[in-house]
PDB file of N, CA and C in Angstrom:
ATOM      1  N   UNK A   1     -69.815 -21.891   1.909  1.00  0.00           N
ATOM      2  CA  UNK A   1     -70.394 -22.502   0.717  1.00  0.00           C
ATOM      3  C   UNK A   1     -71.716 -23.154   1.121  1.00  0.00           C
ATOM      4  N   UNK A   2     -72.603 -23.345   0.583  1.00  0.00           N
ATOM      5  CA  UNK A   2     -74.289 -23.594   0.319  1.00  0.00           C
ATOM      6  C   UNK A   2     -73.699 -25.360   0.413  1.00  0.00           C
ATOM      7  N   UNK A   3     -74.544 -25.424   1.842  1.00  0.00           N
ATOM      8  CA  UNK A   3     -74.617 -27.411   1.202  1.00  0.00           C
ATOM      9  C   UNK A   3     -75.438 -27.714   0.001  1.00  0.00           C
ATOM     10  N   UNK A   4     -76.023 -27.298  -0.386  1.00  0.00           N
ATOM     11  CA  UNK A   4     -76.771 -27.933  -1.720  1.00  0.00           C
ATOM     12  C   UNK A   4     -75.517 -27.644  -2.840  1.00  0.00           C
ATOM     13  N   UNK A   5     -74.641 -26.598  -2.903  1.00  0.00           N
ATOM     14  CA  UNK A   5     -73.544 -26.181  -3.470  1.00  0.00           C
ATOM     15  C   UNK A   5     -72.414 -27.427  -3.263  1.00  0.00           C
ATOM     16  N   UNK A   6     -72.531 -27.856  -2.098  1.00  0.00           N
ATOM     17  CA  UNK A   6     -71.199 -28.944  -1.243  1.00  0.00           C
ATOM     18  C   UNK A   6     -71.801 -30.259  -2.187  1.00  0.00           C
ATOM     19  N   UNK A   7     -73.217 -30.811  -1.758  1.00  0.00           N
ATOM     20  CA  UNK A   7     -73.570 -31.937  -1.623  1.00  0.00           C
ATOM     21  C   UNK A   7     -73.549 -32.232  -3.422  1.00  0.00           C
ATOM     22  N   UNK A   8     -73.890 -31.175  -4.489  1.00  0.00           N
ATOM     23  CA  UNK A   8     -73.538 -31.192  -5.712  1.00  0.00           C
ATOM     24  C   UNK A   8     -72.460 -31.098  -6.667  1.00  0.00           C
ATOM     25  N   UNK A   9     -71.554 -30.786  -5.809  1.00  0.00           N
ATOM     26  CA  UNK A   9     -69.776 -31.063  -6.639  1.00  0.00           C
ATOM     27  C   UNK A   9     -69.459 -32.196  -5.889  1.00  0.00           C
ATOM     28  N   UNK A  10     -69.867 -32.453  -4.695  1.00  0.00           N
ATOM     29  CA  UNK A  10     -69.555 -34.263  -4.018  1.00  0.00           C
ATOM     30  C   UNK A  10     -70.146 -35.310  -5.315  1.00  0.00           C
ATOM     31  N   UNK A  11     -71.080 -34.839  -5.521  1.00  0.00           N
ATOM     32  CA  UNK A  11     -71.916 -35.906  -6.759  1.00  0.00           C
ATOM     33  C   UNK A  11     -70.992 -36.096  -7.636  1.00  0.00           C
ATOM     34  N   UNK A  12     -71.024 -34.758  -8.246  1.00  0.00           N
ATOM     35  CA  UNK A  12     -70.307 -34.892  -9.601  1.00  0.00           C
ATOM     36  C   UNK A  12     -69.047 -35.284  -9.430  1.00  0.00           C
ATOM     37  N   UNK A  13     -68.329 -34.785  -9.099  1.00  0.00           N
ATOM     38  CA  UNK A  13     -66.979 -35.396  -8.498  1.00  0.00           C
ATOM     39  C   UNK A  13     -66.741 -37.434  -7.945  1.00  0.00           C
ATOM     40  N   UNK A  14     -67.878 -37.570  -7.646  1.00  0.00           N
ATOM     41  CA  UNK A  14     -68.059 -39.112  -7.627  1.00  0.00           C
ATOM     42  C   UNK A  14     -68.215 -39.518  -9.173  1.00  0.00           C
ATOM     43  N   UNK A  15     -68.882 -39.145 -10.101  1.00  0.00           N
ATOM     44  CA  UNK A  15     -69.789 -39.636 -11.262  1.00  0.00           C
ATOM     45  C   UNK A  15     -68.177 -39.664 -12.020  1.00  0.00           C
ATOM     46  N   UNK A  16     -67.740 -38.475 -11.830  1.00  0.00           N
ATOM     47  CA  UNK A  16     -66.461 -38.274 -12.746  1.00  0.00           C
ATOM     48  C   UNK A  16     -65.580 -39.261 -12.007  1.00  0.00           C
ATOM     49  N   UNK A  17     -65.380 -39.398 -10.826  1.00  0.00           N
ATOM     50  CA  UNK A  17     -64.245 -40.615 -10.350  1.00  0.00           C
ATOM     51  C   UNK A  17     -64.031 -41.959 -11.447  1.00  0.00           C
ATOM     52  N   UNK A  18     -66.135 -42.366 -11.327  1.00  0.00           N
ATOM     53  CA  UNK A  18     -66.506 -43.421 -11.532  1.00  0.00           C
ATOM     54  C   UNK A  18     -66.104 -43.345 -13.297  1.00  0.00           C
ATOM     55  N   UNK A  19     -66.116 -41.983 -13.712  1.00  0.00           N
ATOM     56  CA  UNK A  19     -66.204 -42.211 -15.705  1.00  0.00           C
ATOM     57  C   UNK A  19     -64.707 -42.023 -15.783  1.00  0.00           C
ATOM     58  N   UNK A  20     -64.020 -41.682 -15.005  1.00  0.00           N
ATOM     59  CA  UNK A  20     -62.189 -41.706 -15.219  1.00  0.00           C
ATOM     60  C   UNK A  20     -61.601 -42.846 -14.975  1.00  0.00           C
ATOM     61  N   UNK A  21     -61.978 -44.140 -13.618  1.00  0.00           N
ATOM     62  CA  UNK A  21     -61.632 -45.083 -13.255  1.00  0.00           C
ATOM     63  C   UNK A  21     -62.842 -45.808 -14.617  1.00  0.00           C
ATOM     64  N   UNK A  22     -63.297 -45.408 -15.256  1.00  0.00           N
ATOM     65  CA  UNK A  22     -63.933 -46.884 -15.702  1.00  0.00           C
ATOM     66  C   UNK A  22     -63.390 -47.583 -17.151  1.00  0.00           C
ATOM     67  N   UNK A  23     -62.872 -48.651 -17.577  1.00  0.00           N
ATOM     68  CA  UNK A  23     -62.155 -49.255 -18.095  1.00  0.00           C
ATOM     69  C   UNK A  23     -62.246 -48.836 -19.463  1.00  0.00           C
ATOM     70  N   UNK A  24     -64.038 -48.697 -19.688  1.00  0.00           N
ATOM     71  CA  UNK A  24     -64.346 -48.406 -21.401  1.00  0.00           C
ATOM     72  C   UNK A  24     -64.050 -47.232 -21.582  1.00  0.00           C
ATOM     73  N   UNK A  25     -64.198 -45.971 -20.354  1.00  0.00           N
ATOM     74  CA  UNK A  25     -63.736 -44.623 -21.165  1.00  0.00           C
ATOM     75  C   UNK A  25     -62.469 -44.855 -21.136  1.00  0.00           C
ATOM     76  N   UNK A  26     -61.749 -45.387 -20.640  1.00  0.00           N
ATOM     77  CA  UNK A  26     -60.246 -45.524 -20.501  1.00  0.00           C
ATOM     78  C   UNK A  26     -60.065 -45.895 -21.559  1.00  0.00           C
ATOM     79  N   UNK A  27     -60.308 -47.191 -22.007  1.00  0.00           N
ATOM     80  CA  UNK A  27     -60.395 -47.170 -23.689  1.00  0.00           C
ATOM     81  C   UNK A  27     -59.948 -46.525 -24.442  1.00  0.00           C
ATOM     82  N   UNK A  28     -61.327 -45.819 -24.432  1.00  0.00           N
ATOM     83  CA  UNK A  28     -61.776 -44.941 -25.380  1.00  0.00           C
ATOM     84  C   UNK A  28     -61.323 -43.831 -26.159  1.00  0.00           C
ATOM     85  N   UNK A  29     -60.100 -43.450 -24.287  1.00  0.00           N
ATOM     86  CA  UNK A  29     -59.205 -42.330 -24.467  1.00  0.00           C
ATOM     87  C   UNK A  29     -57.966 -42.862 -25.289  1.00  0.00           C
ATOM     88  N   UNK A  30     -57.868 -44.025 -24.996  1.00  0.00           N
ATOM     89  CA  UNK A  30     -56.757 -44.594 -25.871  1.00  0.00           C
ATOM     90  C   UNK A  30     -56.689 -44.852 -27.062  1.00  0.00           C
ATOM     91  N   UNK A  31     -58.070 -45.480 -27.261  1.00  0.00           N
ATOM     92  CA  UNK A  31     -58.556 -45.627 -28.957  1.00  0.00           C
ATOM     93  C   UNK A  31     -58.149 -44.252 -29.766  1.00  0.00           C
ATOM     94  N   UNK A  32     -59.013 -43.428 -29.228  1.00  0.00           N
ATOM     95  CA  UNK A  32     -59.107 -41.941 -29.714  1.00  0.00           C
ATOM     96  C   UNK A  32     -57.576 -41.590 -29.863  1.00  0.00           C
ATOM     97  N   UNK A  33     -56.624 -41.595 -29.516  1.00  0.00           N
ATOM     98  CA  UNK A  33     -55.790 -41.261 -29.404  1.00  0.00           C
ATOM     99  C   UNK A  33     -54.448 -42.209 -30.050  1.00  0.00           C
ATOM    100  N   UNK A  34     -54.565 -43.273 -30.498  1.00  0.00           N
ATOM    101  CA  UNK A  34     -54.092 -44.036 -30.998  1.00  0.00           C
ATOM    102  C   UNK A  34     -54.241 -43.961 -32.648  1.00  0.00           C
ATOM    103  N   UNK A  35     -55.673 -43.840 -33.053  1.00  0.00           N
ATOM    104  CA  UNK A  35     -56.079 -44.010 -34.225  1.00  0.00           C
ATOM    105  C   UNK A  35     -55.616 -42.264 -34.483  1.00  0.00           C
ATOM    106  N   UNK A  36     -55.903 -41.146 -34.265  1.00  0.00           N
ATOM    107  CA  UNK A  36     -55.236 -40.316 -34.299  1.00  0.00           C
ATOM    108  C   UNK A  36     -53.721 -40.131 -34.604  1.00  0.00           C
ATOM    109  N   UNK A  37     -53.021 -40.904 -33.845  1.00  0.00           N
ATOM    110  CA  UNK A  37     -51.611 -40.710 -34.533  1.00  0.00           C
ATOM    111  C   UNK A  37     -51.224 -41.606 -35.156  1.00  0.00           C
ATOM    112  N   UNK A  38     -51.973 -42.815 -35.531  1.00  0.00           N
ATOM    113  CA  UNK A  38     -51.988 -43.452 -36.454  1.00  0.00           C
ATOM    114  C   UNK A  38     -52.336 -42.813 -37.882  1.00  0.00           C
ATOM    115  N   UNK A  39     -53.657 -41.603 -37.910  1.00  0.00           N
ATOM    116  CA  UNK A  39     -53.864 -41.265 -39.312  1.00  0.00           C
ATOM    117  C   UNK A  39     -52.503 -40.105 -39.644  1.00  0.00           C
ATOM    118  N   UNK A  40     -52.139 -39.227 -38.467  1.00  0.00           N
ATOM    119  CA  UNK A  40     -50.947 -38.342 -38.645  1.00  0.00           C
ATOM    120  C   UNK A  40     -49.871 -38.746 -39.306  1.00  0.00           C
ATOM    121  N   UNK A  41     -49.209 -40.089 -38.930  1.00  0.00           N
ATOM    122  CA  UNK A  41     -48.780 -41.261 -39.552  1.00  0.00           C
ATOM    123  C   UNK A  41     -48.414 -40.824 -40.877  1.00  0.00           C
ATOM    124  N   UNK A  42     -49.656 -41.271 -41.077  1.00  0.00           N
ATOM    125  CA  UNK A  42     -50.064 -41.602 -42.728  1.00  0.00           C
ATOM    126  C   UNK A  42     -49.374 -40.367 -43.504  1.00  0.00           C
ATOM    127  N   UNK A  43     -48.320 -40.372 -44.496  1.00  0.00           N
ATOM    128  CA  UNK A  43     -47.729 -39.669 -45.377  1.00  0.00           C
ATOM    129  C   UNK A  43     -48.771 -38.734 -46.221  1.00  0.00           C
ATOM    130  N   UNK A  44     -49.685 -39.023 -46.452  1.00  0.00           N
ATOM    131  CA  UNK A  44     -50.774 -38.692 -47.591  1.00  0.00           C
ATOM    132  C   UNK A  44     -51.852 -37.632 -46.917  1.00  0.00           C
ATOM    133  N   UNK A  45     -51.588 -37.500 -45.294  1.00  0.00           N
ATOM    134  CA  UNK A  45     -52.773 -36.802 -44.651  1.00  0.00           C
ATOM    135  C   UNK A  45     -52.790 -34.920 -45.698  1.00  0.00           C
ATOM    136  N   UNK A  46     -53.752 -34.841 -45.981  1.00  0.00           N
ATOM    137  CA  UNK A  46     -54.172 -33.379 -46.025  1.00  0.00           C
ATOM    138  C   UNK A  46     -54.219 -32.626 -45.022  1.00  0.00           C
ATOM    139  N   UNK A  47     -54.311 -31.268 -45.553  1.00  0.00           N
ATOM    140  CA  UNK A  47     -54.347 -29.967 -44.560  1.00  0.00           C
ATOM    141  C   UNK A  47     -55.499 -30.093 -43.865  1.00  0.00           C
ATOM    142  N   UNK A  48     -56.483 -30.723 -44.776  1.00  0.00           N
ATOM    143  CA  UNK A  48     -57.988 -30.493 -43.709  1.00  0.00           C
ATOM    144  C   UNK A  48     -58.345 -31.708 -43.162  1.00  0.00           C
ATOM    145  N   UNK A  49     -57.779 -33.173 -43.474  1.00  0.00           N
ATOM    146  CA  UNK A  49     -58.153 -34.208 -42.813  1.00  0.00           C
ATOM    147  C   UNK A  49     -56.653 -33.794 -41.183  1.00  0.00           C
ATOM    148  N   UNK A  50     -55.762 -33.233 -41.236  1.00  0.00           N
ATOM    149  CA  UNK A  50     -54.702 -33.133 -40.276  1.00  0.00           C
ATOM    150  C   UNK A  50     -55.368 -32.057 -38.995  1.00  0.00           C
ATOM    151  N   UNK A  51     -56.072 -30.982 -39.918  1.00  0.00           N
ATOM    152  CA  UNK A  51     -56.830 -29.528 -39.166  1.00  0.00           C
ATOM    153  C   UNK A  51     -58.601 -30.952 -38.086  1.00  0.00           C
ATOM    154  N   UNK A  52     -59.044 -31.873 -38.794  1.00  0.00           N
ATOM    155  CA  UNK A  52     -59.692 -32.262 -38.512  1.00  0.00           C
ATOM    156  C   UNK A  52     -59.338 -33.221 -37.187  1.00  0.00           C
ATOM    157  N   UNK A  53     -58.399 -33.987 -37.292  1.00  0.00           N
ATOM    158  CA  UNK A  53     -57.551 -34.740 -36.540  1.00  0.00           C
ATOM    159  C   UNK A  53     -57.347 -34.205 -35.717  1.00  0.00           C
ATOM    160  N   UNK A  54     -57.017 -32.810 -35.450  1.00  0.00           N
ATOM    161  CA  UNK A  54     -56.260 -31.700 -34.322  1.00  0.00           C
ATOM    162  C   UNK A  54     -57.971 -31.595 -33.617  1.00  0.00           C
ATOM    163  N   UNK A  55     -58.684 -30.809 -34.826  1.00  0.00           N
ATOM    164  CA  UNK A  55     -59.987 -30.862 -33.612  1.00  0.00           C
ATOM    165  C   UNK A  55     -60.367 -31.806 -32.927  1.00  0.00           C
ATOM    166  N   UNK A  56     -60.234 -32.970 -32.684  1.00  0.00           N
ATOM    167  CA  UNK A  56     -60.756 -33.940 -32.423  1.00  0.00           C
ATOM    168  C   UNK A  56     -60.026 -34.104 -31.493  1.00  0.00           C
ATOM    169  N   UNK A  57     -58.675 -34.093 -31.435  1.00  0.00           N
ATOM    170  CA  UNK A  57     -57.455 -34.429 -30.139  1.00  0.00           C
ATOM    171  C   UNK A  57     -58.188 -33.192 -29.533  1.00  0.00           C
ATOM    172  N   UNK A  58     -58.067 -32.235 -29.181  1.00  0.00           N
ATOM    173  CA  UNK A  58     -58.326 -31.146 -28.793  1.00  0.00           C
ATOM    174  C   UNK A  58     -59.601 -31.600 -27.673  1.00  0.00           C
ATOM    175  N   UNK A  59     -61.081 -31.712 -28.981  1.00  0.00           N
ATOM    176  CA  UNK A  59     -61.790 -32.304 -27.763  1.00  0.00           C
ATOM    177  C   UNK A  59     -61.799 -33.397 -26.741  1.00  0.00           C
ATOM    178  N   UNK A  60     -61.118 -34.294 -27.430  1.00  0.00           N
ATOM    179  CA  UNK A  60     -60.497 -35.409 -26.886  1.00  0.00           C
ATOM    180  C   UNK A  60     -60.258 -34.988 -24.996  1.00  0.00           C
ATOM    181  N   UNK A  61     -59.134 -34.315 -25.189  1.00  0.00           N
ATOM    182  CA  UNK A  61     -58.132 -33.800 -24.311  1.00  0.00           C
ATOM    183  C   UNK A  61     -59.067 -32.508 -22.821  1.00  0.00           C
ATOM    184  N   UNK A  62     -59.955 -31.894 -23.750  1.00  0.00           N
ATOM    185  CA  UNK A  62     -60.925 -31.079 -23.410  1.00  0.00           C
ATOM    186  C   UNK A  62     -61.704 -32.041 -22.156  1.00  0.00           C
ATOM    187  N   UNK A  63     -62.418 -33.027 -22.969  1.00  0.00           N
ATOM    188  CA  UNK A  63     -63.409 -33.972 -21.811  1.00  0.00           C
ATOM    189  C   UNK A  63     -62.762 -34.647 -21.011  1.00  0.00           C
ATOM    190  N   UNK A  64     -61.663 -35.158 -20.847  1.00  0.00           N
ATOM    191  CA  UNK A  64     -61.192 -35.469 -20.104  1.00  0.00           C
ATOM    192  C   UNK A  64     -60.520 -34.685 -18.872  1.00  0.00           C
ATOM    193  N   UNK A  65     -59.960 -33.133 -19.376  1.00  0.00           N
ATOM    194  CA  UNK A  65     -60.004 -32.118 -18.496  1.00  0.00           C
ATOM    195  C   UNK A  65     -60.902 -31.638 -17.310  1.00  0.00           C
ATOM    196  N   UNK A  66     -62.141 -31.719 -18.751  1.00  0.00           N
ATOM    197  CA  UNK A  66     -63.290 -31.495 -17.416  1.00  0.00           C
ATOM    198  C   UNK A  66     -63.684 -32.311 -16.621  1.00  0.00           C
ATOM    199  N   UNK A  67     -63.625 -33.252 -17.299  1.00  0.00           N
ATOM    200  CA  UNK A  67     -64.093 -34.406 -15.948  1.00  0.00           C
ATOM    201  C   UNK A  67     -63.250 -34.850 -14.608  1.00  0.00           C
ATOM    202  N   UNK A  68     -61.996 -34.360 -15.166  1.00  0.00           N
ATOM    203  CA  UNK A  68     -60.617 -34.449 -14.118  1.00  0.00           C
ATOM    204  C   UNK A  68     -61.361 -33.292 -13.186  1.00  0.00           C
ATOM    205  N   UNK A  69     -61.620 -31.470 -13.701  1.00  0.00           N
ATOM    206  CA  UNK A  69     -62.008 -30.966 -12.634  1.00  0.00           C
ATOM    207  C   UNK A  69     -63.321 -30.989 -11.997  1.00  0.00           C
ATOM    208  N   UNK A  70     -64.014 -31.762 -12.377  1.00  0.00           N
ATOM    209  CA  UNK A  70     -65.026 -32.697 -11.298  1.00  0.00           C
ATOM    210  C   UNK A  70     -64.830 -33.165 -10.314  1.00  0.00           C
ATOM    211  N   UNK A  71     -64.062 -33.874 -10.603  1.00  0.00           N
ATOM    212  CA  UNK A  71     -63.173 -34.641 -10.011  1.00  0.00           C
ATOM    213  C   UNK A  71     -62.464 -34.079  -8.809  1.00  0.00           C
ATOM    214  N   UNK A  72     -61.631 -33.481  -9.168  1.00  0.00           N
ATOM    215  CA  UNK A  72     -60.894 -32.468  -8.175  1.00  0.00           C
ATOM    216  C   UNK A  72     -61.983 -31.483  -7.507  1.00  0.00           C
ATOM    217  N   UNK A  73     -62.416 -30.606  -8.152  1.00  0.00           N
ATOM    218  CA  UNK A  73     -63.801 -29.936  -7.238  1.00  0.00           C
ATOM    219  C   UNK A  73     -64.569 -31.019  -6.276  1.00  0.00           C
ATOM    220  N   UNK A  74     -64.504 -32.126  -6.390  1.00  0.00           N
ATOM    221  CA  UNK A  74     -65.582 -32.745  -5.643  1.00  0.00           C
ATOM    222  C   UNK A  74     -64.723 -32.971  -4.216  1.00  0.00           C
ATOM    223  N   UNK A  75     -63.570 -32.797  -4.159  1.00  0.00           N
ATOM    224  CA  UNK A  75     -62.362 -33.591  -3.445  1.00  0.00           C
ATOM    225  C   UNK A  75     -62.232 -32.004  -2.736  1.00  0.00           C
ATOM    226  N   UNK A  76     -62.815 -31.007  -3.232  1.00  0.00           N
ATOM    227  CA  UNK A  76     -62.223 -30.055  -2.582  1.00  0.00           C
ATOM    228  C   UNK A  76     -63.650 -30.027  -1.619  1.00  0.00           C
ATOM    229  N   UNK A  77     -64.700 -30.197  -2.269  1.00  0.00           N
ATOM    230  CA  UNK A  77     -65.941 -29.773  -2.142  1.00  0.00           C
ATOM    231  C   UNK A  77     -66.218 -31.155  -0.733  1.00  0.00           C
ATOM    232  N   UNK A  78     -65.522 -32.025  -0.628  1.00  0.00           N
ATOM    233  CA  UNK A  78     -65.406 -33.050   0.339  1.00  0.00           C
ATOM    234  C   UNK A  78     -64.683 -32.719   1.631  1.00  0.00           C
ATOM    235  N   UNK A  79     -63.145 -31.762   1.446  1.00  0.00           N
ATOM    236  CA  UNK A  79     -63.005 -31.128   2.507  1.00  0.00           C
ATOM    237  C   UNK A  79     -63.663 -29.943   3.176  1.00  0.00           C
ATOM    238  N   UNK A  80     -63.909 -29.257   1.958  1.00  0.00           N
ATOM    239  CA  UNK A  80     -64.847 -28.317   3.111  1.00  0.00           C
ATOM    240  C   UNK A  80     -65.996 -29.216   3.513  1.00  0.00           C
ATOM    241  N   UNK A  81     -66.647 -30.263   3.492  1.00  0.00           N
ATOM    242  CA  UNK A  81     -67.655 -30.738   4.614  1.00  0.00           C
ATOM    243  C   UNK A  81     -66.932 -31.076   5.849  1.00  0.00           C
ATOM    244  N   UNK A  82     -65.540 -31.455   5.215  1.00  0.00           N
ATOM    245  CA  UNK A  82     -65.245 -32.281   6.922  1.00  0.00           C
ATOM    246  C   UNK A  82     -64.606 -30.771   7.456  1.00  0.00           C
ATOM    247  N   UNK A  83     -64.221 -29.880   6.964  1.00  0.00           N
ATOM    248  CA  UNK A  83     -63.704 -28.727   8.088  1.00  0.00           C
ATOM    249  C   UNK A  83     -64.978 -28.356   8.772  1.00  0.00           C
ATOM    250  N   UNK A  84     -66.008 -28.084   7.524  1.00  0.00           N
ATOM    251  CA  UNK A  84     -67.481 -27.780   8.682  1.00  0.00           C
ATOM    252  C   UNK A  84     -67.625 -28.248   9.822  1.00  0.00           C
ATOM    253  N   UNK A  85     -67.559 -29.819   9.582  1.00  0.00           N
ATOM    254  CA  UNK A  85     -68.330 -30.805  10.071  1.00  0.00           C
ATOM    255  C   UNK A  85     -67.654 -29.909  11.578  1.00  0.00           C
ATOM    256  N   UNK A  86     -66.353 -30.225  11.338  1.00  0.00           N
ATOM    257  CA  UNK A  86     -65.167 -29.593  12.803  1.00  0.00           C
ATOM    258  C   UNK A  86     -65.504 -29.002  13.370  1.00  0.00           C
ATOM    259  N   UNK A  87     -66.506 -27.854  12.769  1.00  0.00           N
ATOM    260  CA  UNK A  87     -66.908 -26.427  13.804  1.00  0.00           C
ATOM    261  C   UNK A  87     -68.058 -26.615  14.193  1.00  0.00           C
TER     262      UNK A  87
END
């Protein structure tokens, strides 16, 4: 693998540590996700405010995915420096 390839999923993989450990997206994920099954809740939801609700969990669930495999890529992208480093 290309160190400029290594030294750029190490980044990102830090940035994403830092936006998964940080308290407000943590939040955020909770907010989002709270008020969500809070409107599901609601007896009165429509087909398209329920279809709307779903998109939204969806992306919800989506960004947090990706940023998890940042995350993980960076952790992988961290051992291959230290096996290099070895040889």
């Amino acid at each position: 693998m290309e160190e400029d390839q290594i030294e750029r999923e190490l980044r990102e993989g830090r940035e994403a540590q830092m936006m998964l450990e940080s308290p407000l997206l943590q939040a955020f994920f909770e907010h989002q996700r709270s008020q969500m099954l809070d409107a599901l809740d609601n007896a009165n939801v429509n087909p398209e405010t329920a279809e709307e609700i779903r998109k939204i969990w969806q992306a919800t669930n989506r960004l947090q995915k990706h940023l998890t495999t940042y995350l993980e890529t960076g952790k992988l992208a961290s051992l291959q420096l230290e096996q290099d480093s070895m040889h």
